[in-house]
C-alpha atoms as a PDB file:
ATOM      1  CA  UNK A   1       0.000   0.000   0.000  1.00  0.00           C
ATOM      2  CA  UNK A   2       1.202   3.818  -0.922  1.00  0.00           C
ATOM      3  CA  UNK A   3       0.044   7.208   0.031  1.00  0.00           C
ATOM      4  CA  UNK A   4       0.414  10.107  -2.163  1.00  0.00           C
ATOM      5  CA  UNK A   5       1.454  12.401   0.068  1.00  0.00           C
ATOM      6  CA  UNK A   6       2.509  16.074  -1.195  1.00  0.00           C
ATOM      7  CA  UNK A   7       4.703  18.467   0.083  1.00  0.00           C
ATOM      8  CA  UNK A   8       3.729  22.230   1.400  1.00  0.00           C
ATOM      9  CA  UNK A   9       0.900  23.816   3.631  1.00  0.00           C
ATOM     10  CA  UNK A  10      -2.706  22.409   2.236  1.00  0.00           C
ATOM     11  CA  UNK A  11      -4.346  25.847   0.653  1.00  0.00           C
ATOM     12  CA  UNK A  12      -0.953  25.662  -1.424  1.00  0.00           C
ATOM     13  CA  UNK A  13      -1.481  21.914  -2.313  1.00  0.00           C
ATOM     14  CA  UNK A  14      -5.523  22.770  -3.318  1.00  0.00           C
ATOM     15  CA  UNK A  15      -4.528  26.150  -5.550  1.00  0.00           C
ATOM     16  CA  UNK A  16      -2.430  23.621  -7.152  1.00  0.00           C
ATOM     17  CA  UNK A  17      -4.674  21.125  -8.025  1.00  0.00           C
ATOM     18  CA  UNK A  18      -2.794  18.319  -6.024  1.00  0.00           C
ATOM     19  CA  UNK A  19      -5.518  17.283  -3.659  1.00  0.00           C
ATOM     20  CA  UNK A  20      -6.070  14.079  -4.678  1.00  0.00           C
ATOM     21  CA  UNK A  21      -9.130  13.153  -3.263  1.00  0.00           C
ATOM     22  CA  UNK A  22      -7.800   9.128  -3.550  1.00  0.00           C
ATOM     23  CA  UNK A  23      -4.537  10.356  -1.780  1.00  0.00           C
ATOM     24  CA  UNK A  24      -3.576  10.615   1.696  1.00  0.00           C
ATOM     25  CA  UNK A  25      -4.807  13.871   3.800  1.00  0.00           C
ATOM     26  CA  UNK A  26      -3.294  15.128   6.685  1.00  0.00           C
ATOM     27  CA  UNK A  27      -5.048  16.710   9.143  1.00  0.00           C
ATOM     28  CA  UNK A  28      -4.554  20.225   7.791  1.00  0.00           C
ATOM     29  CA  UNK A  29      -6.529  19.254   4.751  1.00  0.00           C
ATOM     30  CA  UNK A  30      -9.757  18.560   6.883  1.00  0.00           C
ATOM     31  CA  UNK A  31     -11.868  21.751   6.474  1.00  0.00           C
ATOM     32  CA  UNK A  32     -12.980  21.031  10.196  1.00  0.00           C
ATOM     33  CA  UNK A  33      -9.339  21.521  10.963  1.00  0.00           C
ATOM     34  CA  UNK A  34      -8.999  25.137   8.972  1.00  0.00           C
ATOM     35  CA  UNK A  35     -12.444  26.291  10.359  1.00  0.00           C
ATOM     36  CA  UNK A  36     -11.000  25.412  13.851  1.00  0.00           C
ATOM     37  CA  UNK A  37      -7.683  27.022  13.425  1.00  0.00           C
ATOM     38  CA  UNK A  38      -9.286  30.074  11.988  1.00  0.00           C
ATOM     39  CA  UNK A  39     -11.446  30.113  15.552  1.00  0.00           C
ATOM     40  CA  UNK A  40      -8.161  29.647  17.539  1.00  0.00           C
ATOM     41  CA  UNK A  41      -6.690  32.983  16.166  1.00  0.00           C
ATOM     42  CA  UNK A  42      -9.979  34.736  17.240  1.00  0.00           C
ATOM     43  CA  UNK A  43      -9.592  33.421  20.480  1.00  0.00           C
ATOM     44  CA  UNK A  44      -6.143  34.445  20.719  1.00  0.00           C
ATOM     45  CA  UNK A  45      -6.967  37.722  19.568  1.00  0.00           C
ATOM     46  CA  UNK A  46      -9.632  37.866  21.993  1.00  0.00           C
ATOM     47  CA  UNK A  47      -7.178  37.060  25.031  1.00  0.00           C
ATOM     48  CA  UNK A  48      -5.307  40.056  23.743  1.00  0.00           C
ATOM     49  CA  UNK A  49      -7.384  42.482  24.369  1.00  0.00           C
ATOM     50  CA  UNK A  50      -8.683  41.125  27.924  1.00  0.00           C
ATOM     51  CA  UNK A  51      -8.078  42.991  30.869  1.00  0.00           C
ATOM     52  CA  UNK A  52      -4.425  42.538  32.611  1.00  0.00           C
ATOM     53  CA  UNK A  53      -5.977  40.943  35.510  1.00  0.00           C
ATOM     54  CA  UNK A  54      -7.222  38.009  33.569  1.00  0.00           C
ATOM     55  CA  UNK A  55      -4.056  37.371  32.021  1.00  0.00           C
ATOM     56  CA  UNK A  56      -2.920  34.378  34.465  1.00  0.00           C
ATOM     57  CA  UNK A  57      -6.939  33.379  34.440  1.00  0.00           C
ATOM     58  CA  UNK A  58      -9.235  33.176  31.692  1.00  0.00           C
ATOM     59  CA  UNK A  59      -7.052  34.849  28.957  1.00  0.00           C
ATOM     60  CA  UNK A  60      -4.845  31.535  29.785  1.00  0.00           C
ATOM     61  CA  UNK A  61      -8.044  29.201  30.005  1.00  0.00           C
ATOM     62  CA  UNK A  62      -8.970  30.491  26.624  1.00  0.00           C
ATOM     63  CA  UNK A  63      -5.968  29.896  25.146  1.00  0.00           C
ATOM     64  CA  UNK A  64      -5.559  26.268  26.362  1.00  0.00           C
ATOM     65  CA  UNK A  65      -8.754  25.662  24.940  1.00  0.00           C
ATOM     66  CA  UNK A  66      -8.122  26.751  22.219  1.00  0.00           C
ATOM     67  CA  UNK A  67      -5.112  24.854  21.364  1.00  0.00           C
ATOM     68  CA  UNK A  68      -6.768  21.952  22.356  1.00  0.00           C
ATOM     69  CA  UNK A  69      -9.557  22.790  20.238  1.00  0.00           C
ATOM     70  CA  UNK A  70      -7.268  22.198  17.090  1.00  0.00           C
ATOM     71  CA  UNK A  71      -4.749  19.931  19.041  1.00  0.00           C
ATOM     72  CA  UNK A  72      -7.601  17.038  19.019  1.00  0.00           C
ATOM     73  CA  UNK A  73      -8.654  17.480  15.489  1.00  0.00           C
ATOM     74  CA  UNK A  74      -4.806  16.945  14.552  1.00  0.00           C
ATOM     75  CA  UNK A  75      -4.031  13.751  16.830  1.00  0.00           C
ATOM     76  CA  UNK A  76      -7.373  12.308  16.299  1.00  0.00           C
ATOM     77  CA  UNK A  77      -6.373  12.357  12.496  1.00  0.00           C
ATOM     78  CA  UNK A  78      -3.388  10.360  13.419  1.00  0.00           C
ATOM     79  CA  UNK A  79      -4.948   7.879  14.927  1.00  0.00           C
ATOM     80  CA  UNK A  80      -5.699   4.057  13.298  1.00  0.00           C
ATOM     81  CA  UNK A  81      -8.532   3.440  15.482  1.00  0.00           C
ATOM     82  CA  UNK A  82     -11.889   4.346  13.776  1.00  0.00           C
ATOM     83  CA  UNK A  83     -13.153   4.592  18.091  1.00  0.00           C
ATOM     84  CA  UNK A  84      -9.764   6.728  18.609  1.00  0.00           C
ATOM     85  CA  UNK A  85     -10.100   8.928  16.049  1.00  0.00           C
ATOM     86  CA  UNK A  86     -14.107   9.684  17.329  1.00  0.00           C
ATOM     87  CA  UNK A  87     -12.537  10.221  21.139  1.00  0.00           C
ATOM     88  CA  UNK A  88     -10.309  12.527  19.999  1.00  0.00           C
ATOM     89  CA  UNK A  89     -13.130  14.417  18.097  1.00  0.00           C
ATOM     90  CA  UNK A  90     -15.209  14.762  20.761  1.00  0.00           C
ATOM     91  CA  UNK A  91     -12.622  16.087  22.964  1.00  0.00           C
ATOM     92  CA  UNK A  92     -12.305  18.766  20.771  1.00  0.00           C
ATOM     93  CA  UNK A  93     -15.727  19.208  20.535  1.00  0.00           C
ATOM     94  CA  UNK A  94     -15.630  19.726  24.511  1.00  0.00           C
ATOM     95  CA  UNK A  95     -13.226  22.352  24.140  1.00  0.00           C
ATOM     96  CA  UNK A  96     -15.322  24.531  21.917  1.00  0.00           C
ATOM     97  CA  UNK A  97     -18.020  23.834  24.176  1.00  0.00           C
ATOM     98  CA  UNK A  98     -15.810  25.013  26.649  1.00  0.00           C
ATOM     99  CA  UNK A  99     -14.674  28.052  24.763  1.00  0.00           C
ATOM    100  CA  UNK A 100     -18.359  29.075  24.202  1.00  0.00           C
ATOM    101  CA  UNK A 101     -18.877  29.469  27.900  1.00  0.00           C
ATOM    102  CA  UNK A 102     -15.546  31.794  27.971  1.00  0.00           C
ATOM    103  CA  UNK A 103     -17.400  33.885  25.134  1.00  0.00           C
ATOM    104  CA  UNK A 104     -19.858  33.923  27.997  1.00  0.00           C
ATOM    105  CA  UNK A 105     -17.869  34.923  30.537  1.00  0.00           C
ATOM    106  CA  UNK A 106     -16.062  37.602  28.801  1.00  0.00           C
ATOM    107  CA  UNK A 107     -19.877  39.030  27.991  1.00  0.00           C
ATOM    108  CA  UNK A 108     -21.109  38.830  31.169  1.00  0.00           C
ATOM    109  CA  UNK A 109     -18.056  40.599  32.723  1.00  0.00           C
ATOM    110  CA  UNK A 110     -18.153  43.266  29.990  1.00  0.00           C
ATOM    111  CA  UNK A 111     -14.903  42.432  28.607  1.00  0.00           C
ATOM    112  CA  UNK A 112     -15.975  42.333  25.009  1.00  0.00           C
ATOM    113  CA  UNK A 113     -18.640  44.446  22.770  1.00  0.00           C
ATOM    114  CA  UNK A 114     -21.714  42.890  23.014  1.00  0.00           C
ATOM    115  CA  UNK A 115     -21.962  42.892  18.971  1.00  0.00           C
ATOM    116  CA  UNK A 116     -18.178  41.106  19.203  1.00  0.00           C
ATOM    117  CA  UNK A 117     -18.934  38.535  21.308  1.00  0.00           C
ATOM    118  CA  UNK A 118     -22.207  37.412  19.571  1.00  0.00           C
ATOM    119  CA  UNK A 119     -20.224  37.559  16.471  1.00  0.00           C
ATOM    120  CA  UNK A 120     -17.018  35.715  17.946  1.00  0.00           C
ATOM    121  CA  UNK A 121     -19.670  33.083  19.341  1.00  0.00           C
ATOM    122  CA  UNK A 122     -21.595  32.577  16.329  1.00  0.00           C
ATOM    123  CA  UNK A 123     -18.533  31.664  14.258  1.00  0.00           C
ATOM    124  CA  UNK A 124     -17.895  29.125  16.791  1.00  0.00           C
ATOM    125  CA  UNK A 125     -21.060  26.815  15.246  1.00  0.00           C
ATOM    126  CA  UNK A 126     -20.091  27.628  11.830  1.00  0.00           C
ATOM    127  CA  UNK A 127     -20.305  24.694   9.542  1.00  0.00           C
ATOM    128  CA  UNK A 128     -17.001  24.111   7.432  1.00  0.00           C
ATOM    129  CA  UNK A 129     -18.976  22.784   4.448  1.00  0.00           C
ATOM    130  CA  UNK A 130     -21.555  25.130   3.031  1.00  0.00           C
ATOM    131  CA  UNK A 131     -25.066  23.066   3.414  1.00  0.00           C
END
């Protein structure tokens, strides 16, 4: 058995017209993976712009979640086990479930816009496939 595996990040492998649908993916080719990794920077920006006394607290909570978030997606990917790969999954599923109630937190303790937070929380159930 073979894998056609390409070289280079996986927007540059799909401009090129190398995703071989047949061919091996790695986890940065999942579009669960992208959408999730484009939510991580938003809660890193977020954390950013949290008060100084919730640096050691929730900004750090946040952030742990959040690389979790993506963190699962990736080793779940890697794993053989069809029941390994679903664990995995649904840890990371926890995590933005998890990350949702920060979103909560920072609105209830005015930390964020009320129009930013909404926004920030609604892109957290965003589908990565359009319907």
């Amino acid at each position: 058995m073979s894998y056609n595996v390409t070289k280079g990040n996986a927007s540059e492998r799909e401009h090129a017209g190398n995703s071989d649908r047949n061919g091996f993916q790695t986890f940065e080719d999942l579009g669960v993976y992208r959408t999730a990794r484009e939510f991580r920077k938003a809660m890193y920006a977020l954390t950013r712009r949290l008060p100084g006394s919730e640096k050691y607290d929730l900004a750090s909570q946040i952030r742990r979640a959040a690389v979790s978030l993506t963190n699962n997606i990736a080793e779940g990917h890697g794993r053989f086990h069809y029941p390994d790969q679903i664990r995995f999954i649904l840890h990371s599923r926890g995590s933005l479930e998890e990350l949702v109630d920060d979103l909560n937190i920072c609105s209830d303790e005015n930390y964020l816009p009320a129009d930013k937070g909404c926004e920030t929380e609604r892109a957290s159930f965003r589908r990565p496939y359009p319907d």
